[in-house]
PDB file of N, CA and C in Angstrom:
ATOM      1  N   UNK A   1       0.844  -1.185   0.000  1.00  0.00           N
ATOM      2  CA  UNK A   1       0.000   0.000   0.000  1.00  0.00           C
ATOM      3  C   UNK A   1       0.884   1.242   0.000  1.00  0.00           C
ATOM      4  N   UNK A   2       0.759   1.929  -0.991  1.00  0.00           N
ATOM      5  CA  UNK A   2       1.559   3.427  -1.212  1.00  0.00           C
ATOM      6  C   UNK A   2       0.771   4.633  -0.825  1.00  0.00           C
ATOM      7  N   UNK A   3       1.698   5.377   0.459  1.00  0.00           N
ATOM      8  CA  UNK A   3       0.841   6.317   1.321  1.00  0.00           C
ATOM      9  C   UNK A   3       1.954   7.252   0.862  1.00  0.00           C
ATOM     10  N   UNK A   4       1.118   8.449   0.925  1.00  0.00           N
ATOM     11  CA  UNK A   4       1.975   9.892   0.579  1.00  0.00           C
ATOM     12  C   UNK A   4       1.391  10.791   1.479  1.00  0.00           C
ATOM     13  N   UNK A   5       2.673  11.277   2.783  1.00  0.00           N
ATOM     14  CA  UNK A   5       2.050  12.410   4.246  1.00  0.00           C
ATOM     15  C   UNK A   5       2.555  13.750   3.598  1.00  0.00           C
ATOM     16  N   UNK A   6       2.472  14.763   3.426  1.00  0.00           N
ATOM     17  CA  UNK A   6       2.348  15.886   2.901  1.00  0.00           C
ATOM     18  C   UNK A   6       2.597  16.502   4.216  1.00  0.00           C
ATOM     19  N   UNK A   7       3.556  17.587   4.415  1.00  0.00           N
ATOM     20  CA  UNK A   7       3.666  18.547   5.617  1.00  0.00           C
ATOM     21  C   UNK A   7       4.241  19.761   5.090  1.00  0.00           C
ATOM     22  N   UNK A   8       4.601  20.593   6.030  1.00  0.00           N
ATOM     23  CA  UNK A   8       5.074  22.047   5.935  1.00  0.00           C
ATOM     24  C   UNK A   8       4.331  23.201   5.244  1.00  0.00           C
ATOM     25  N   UNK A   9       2.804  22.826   5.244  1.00  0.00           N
ATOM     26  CA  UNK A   9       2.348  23.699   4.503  1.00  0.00           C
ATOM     27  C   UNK A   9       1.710  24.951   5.957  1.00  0.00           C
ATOM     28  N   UNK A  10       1.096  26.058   5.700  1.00  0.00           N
ATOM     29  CA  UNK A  10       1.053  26.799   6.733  1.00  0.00           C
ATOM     30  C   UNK A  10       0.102  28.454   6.570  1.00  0.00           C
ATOM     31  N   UNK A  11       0.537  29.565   7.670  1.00  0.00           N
ATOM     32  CA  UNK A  11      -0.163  30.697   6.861  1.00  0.00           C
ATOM     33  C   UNK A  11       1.571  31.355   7.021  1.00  0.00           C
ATOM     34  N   UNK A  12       1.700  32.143   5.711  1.00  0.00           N
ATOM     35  CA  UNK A  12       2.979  32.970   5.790  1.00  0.00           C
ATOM     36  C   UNK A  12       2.270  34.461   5.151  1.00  0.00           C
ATOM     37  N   UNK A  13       3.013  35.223   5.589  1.00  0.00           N
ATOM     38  CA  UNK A  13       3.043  36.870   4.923  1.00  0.00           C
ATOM     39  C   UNK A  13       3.490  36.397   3.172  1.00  0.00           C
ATOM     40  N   UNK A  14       2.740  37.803   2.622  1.00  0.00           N
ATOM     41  CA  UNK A  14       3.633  37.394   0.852  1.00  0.00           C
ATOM     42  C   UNK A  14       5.184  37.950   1.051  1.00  0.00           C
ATOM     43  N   UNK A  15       5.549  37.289   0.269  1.00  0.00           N
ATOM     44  CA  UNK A  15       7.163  37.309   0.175  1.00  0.00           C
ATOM     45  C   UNK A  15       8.107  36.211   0.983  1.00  0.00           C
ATOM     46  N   UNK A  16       7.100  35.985   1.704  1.00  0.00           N
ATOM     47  CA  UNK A  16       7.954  34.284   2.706  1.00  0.00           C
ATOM     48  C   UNK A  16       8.515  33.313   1.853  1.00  0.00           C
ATOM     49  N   UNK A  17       8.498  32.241   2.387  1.00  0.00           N
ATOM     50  CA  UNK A  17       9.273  30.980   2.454  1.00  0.00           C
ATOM     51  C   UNK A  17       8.478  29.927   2.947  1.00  0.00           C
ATOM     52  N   UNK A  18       7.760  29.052   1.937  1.00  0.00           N
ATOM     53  CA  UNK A  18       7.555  27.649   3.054  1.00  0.00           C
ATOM     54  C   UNK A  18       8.170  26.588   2.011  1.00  0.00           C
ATOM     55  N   UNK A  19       8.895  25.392   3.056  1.00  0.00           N
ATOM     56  CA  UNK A  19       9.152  24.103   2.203  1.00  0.00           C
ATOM     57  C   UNK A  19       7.981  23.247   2.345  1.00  0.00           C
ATOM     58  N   UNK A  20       7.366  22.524   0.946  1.00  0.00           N
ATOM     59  CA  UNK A  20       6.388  21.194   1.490  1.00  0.00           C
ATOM     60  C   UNK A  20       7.347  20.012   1.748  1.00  0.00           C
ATOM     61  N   UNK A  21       6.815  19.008   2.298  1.00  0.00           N
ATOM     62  CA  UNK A  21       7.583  17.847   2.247  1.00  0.00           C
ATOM     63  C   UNK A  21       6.393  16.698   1.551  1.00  0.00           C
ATOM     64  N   UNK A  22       7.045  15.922   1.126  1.00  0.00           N
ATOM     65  CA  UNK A  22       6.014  14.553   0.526  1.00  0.00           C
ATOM     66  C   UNK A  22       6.767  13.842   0.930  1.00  0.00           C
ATOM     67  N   UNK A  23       6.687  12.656   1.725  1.00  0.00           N
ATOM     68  CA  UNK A  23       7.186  11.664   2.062  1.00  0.00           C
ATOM     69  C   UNK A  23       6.460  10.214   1.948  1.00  0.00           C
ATOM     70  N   UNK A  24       6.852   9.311   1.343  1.00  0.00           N
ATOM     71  CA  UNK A  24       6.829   8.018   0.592  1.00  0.00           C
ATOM     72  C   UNK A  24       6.423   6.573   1.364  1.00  0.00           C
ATOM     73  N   UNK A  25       5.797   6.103   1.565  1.00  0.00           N
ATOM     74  CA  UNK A  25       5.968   4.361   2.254  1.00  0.00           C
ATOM     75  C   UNK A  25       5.291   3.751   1.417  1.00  0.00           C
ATOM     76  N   UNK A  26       5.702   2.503   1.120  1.00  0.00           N
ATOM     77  CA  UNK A  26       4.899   1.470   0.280  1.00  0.00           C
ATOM     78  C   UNK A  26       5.588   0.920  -0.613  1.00  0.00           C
ATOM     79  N   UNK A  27       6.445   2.390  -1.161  1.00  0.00           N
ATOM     80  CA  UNK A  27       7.173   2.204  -2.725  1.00  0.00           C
ATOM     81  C   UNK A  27       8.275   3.430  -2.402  1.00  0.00           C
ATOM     82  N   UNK A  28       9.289   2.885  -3.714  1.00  0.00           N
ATOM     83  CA  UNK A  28      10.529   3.554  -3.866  1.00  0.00           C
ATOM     84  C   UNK A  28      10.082   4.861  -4.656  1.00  0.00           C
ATOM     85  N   UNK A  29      10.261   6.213  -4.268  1.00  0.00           N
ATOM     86  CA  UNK A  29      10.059   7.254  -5.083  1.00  0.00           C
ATOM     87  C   UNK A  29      10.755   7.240  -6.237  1.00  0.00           C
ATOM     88  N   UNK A  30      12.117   6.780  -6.203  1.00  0.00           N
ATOM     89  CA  UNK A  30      13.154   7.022  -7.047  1.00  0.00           C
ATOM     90  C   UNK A  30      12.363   6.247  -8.701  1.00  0.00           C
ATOM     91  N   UNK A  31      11.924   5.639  -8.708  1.00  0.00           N
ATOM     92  CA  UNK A  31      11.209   4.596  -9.830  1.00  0.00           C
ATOM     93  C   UNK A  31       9.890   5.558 -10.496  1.00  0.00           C
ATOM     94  N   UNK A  32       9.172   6.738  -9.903  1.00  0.00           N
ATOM     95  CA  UNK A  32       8.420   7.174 -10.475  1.00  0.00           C
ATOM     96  C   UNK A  32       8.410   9.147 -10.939  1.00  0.00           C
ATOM     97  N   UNK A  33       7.808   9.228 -11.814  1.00  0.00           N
ATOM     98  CA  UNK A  33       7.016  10.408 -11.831  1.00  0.00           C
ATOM     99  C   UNK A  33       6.748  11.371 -10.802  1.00  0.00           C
ATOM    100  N   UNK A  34       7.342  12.111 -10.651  1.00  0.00           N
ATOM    101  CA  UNK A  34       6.247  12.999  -9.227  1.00  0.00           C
ATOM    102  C   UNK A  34       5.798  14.454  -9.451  1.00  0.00           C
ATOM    103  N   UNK A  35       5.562  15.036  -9.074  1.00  0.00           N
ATOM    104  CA  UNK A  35       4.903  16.351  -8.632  1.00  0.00           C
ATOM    105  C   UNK A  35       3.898  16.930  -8.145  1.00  0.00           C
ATOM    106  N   UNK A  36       3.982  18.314  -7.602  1.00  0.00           N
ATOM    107  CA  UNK A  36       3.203  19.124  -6.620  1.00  0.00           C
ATOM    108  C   UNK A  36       1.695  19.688  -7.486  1.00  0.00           C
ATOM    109  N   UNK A  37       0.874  19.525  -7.285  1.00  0.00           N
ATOM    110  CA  UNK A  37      -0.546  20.767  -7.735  1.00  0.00           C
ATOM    111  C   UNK A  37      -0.988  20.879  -6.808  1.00  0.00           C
ATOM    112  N   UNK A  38      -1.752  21.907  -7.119  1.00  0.00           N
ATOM    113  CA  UNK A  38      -2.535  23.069  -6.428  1.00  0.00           C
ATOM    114  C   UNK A  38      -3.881  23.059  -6.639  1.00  0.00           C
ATOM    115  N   UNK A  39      -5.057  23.444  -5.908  1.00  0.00           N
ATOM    116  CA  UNK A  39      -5.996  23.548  -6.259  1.00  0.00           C
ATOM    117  C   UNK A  39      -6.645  24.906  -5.403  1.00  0.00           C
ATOM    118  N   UNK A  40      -7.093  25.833  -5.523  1.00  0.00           N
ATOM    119  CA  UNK A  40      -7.291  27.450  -4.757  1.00  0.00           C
ATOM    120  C   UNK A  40      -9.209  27.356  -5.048  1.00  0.00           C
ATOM    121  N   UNK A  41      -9.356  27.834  -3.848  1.00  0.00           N
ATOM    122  CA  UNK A  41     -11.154  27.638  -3.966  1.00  0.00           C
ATOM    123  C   UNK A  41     -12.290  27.980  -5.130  1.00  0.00           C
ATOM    124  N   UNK A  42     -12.638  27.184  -5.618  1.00  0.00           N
ATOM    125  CA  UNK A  42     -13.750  27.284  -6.662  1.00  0.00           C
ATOM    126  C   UNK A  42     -12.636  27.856  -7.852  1.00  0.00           C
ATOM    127  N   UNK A  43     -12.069  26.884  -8.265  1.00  0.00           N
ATOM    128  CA  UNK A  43     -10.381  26.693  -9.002  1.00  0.00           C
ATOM    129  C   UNK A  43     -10.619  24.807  -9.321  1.00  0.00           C
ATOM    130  N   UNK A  44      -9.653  24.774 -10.353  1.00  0.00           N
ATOM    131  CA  UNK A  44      -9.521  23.638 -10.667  1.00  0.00           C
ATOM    132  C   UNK A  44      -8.245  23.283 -10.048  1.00  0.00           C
ATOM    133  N   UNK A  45      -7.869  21.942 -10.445  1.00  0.00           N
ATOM    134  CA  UNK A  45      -6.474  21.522  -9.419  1.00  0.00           C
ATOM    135  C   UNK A  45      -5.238  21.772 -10.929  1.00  0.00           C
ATOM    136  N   UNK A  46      -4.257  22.328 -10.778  1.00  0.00           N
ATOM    137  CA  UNK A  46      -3.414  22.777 -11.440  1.00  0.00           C
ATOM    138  C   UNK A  46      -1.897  22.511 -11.584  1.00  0.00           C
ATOM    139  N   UNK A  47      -1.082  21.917 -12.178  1.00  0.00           N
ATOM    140  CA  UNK A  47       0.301  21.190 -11.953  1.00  0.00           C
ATOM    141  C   UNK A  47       0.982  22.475 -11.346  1.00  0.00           C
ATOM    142  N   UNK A  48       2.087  22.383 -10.739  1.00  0.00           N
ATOM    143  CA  UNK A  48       2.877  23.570 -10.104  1.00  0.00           C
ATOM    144  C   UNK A  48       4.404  23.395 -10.265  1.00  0.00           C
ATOM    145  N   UNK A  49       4.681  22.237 -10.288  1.00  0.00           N
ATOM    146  CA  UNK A  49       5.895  21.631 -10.629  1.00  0.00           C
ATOM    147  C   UNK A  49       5.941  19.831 -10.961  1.00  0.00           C
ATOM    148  N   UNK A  50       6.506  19.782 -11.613  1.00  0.00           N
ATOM    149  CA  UNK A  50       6.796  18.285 -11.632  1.00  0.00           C
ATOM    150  C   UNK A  50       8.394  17.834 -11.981  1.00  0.00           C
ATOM    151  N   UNK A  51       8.713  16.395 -11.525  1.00  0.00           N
ATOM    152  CA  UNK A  51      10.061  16.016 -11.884  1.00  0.00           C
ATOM    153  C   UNK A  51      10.286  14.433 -12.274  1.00  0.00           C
ATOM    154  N   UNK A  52      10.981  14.506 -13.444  1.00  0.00           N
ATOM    155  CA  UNK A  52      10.983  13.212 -14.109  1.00  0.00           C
ATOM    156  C   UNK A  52      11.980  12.427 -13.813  1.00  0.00           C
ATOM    157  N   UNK A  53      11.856  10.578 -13.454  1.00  0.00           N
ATOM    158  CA  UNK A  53      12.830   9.864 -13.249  1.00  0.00           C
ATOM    159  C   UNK A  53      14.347  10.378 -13.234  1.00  0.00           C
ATOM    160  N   UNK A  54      14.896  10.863 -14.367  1.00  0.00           N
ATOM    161  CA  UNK A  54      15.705  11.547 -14.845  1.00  0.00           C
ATOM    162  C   UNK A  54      16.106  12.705 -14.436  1.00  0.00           C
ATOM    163  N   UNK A  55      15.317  13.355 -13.721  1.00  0.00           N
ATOM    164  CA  UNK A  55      15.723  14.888 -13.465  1.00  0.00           C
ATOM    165  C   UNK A  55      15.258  16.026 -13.463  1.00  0.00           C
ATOM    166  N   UNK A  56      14.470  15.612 -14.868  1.00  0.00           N
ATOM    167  CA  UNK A  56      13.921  16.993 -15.842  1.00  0.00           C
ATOM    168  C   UNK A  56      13.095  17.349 -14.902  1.00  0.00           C
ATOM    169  N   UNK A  57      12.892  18.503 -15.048  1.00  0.00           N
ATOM    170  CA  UNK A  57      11.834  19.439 -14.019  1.00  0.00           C
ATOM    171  C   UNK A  57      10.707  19.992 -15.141  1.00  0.00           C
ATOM    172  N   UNK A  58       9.713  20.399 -14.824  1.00  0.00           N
ATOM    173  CA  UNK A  58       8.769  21.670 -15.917  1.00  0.00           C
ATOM    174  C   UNK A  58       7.733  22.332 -14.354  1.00  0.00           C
ATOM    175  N   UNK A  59       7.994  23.324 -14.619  1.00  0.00           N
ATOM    176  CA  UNK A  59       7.212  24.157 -14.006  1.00  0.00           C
ATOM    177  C   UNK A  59       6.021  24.954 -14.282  1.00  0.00           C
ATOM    178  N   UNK A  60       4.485  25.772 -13.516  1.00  0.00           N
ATOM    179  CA  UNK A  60       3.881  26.245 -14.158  1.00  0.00           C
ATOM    180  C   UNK A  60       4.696  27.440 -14.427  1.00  0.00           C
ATOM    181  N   UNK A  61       4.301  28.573 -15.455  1.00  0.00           N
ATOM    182  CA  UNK A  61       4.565  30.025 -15.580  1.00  0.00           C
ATOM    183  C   UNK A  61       4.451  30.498 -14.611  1.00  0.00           C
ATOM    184  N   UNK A  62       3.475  30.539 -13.917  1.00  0.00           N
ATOM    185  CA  UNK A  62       3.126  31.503 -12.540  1.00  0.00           C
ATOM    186  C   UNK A  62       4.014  30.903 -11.496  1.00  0.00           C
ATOM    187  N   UNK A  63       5.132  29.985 -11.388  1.00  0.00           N
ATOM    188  CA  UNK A  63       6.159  29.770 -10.078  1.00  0.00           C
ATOM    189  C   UNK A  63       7.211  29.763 -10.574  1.00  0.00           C
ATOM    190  N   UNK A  64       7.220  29.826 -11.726  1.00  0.00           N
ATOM    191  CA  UNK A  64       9.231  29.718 -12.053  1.00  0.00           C
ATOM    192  C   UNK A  64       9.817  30.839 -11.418  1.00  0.00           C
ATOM    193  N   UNK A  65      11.025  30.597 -11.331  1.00  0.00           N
ATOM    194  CA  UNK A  65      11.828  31.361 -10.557  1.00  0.00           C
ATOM    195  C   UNK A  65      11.634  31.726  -9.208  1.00  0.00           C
ATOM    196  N   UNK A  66      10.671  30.844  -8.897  1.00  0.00           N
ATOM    197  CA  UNK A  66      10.238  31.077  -6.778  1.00  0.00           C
ATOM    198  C   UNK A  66      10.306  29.991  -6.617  1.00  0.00           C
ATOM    199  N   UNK A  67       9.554  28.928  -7.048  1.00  0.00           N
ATOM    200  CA  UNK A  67       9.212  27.235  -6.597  1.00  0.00           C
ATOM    201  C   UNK A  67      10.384  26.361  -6.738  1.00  0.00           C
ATOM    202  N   UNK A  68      10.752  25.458  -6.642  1.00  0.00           N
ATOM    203  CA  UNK A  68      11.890  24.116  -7.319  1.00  0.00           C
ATOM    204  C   UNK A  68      11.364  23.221  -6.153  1.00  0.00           C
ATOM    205  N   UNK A  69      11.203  21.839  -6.879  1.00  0.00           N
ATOM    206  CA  UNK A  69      10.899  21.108  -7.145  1.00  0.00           C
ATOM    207  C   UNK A  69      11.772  19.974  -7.117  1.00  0.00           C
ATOM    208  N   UNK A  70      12.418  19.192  -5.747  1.00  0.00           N
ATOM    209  CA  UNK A  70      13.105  18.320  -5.387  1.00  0.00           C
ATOM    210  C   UNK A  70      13.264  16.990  -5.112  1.00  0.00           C
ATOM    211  N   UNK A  71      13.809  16.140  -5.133  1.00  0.00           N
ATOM    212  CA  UNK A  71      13.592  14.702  -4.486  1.00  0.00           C
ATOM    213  C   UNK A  71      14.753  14.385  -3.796  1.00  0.00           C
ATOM    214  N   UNK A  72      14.651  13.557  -2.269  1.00  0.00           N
ATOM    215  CA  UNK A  72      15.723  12.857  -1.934  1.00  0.00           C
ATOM    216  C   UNK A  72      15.217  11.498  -1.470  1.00  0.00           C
ATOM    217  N   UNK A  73      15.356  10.584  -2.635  1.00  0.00           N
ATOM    218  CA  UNK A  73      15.752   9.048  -2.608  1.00  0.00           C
ATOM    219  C   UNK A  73      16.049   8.257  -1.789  1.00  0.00           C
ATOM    220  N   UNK A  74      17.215   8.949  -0.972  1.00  0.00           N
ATOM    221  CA  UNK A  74      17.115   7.909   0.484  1.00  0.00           C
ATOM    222  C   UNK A  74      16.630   7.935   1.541  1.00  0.00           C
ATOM    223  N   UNK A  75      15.516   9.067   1.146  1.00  0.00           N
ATOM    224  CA  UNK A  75      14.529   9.405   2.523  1.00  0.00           C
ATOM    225  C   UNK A  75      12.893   9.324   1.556  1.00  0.00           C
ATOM    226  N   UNK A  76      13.343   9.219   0.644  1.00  0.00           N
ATOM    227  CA  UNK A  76      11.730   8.463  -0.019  1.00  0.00           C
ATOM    228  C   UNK A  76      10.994   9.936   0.376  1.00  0.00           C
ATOM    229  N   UNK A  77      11.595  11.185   0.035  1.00  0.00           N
ATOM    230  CA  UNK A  77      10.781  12.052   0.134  1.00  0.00           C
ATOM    231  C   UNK A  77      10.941  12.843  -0.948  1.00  0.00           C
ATOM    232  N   UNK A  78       9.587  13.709  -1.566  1.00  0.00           N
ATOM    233  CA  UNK A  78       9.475  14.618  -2.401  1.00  0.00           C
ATOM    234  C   UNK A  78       9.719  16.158  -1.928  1.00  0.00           C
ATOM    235  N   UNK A  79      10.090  17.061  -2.342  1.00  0.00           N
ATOM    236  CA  UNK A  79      10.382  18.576  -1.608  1.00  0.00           C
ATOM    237  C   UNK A  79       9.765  19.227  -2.532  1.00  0.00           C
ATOM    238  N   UNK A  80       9.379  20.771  -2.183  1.00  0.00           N
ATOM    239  CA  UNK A  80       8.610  21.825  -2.860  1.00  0.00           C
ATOM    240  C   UNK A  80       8.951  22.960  -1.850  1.00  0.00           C
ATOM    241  N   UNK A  81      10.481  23.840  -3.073  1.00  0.00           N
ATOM    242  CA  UNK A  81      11.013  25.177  -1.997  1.00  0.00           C
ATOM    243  C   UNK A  81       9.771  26.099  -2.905  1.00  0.00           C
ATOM    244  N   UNK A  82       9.198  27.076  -1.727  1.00  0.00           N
ATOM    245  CA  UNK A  82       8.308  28.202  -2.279  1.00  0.00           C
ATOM    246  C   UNK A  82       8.853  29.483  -1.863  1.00  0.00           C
ATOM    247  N   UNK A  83       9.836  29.883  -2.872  1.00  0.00           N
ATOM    248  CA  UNK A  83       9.730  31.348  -2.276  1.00  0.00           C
ATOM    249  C   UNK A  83       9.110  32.834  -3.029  1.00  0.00           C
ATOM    250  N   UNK A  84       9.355  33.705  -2.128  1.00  0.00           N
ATOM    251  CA  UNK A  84       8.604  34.846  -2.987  1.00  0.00           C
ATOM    252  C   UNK A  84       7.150  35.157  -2.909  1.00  0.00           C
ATOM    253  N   UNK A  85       6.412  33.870  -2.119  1.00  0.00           N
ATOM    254  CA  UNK A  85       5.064  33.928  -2.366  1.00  0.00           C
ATOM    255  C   UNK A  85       4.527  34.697  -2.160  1.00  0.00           C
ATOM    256  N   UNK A  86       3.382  34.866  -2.814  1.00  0.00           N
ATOM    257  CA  UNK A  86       1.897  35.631  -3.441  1.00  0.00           C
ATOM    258  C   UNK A  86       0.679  35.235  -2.749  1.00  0.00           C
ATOM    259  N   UNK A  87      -0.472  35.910  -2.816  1.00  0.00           N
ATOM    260  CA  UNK A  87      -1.320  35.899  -2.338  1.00  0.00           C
ATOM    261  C   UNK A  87      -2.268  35.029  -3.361  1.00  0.00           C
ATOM    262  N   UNK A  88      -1.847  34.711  -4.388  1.00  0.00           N
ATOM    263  CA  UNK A  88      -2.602  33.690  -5.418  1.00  0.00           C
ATOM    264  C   UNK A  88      -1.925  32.423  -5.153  1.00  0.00           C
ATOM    265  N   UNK A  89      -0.968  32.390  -4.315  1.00  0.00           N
ATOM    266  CA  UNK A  89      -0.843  31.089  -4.322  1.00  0.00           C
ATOM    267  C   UNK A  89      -1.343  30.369  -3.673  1.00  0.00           C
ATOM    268  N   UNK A  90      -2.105  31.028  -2.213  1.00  0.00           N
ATOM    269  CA  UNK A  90      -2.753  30.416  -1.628  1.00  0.00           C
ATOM    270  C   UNK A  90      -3.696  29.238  -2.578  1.00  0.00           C
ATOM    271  N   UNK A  91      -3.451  27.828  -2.119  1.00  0.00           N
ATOM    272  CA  UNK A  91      -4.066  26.895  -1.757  1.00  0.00           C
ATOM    273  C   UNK A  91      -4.101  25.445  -1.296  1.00  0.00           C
ATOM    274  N   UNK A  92      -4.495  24.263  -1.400  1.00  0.00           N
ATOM    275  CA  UNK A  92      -4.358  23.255  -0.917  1.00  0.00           C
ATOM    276  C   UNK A  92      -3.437  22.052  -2.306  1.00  0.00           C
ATOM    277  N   UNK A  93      -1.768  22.543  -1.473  1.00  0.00           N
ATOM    278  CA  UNK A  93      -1.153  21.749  -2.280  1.00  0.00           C
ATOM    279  C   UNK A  93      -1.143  20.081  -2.099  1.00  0.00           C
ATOM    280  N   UNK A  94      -1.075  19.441  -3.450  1.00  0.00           N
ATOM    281  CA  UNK A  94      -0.821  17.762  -3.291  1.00  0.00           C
ATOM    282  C   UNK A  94       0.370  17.309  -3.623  1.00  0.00           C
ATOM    283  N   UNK A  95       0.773  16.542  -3.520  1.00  0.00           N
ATOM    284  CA  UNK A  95       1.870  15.761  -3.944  1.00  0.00           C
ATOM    285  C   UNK A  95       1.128  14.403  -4.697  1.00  0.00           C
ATOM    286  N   UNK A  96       2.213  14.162  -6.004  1.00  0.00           N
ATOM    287  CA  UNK A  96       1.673  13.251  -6.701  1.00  0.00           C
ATOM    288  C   UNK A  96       2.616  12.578  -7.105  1.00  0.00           C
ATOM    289  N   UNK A  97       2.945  10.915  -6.985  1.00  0.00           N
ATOM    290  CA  UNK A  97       3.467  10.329  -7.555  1.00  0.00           C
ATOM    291  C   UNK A  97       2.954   9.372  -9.028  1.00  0.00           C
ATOM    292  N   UNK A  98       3.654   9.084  -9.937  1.00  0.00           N
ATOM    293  CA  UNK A  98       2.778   8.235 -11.154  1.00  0.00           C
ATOM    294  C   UNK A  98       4.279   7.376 -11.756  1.00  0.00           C
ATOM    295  N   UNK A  99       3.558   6.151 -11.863  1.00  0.00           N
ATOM    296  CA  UNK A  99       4.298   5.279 -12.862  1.00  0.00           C
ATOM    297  C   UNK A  99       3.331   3.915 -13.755  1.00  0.00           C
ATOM    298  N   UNK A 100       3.828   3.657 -14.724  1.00  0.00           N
ATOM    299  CA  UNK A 100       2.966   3.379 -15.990  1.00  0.00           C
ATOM    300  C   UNK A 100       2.417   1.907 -15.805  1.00  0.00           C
ATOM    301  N   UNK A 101       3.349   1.310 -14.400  1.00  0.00           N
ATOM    302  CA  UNK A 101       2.055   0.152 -14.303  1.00  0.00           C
ATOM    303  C   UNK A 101       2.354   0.029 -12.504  1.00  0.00           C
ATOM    304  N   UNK A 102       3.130   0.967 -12.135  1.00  0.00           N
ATOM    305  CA  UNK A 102       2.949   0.968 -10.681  1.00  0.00           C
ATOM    306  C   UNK A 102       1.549   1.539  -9.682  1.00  0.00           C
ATOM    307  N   UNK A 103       1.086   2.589 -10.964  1.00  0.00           N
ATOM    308  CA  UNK A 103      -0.169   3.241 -10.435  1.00  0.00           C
ATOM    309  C   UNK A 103       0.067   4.889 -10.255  1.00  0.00           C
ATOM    310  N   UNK A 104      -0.958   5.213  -9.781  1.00  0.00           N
ATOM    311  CA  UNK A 104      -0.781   6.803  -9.829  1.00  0.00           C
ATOM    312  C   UNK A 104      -1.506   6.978  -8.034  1.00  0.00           C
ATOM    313  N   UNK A 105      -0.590   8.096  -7.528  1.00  0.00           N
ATOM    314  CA  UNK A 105      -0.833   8.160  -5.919  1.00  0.00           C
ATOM    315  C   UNK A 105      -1.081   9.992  -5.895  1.00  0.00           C
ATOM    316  N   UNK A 106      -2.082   9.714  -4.590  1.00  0.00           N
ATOM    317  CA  UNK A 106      -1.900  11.698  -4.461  1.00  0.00           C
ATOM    318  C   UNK A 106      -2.104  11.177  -2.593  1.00  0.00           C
ATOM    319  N   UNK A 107      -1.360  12.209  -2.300  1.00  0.00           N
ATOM    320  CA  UNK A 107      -1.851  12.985  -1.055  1.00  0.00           C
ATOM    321  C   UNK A 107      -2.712  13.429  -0.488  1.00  0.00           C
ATOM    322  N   UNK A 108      -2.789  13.584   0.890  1.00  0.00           N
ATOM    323  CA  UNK A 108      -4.203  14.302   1.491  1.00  0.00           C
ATOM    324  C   UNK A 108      -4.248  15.442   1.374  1.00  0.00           C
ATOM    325  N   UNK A 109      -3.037  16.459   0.701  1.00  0.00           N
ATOM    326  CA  UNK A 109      -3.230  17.979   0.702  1.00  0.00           C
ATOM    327  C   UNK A 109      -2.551  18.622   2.085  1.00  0.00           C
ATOM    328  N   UNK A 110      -1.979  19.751   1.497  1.00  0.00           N
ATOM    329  CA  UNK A 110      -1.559  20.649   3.004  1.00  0.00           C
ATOM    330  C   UNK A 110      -2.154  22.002   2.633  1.00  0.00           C
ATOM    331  N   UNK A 111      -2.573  23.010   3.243  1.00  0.00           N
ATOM    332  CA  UNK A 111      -2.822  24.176   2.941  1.00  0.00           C
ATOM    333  C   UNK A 111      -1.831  25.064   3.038  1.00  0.00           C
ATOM    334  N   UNK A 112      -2.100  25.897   1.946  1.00  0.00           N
ATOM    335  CA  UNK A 112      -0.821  26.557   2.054  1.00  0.00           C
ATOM    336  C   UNK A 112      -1.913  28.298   1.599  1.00  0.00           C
ATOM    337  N   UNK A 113      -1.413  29.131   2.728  1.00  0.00           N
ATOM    338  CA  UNK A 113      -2.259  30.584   2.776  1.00  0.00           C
ATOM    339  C   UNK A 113      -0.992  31.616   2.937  1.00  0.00           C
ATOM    340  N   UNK A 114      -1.310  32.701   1.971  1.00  0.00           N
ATOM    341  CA  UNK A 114      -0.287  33.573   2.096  1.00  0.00           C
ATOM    342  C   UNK A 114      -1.052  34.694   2.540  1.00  0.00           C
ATOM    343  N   UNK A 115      -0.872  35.578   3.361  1.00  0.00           N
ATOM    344  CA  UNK A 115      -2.412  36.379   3.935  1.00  0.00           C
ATOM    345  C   UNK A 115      -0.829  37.235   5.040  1.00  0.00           C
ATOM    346  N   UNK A 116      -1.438  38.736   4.500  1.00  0.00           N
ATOM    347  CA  UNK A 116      -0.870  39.580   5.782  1.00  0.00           C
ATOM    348  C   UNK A 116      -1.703  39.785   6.628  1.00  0.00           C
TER     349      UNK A 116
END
């Protein structure tokens, strides 16, 4: 059974700093697909970053150059640095893992509110 705990999400001022964490049991992260979306109220859920077996990263437009989008393998955890944030970024981020016959996994969500 592949569980994904989602933490570090929070309320920050705009211009802060929060890291998410995604962390892994069941299965090896290193073997799949992953990345972060978003979904912001009466909003659809939206990719924010993702990172491929390999490396490759793609980001949305609206986080490049604030977000990146990490993995460390021997802790079976996914990372998401946010900086710079905005008041649109507020919302309830997921973490998502996918592989082509391992299955596709999401998270319970962390909230993430940027509010002075």
């Amino acid at each position: 059974q592949v569980q994904l705990v989602e933490s570090g999400g929070g309320l920050v001022q705009p211009g802060g700093s929060l890291r998410l964490s995604c962390a892994a049991s069941g299965s090896t992260l290193a073997f799949y697909f992953v990345g972060w979306y978003r979904q912001a109220p009466e909003k659809s859920r939206e990719m924010v970053a993702t990172m491929a077996m390999g490396g490759n990263t793609n980001y949305a437009d609206s986080v490049k150059g604030r977000f990146t989008i990490s993995r460390d393998n021997a802790k079976n955890t996914v990372y998401l640095q946010m900086n710079s944030l905005k008041p649109e970024d507020t919302a309830v981020y997921y973490c998502n893992i996918n592989h082509y016959t391992r299955g596709d996994y999401w998270g319970q969500g962390t909230q993430v509110t940027v509010s002075s």
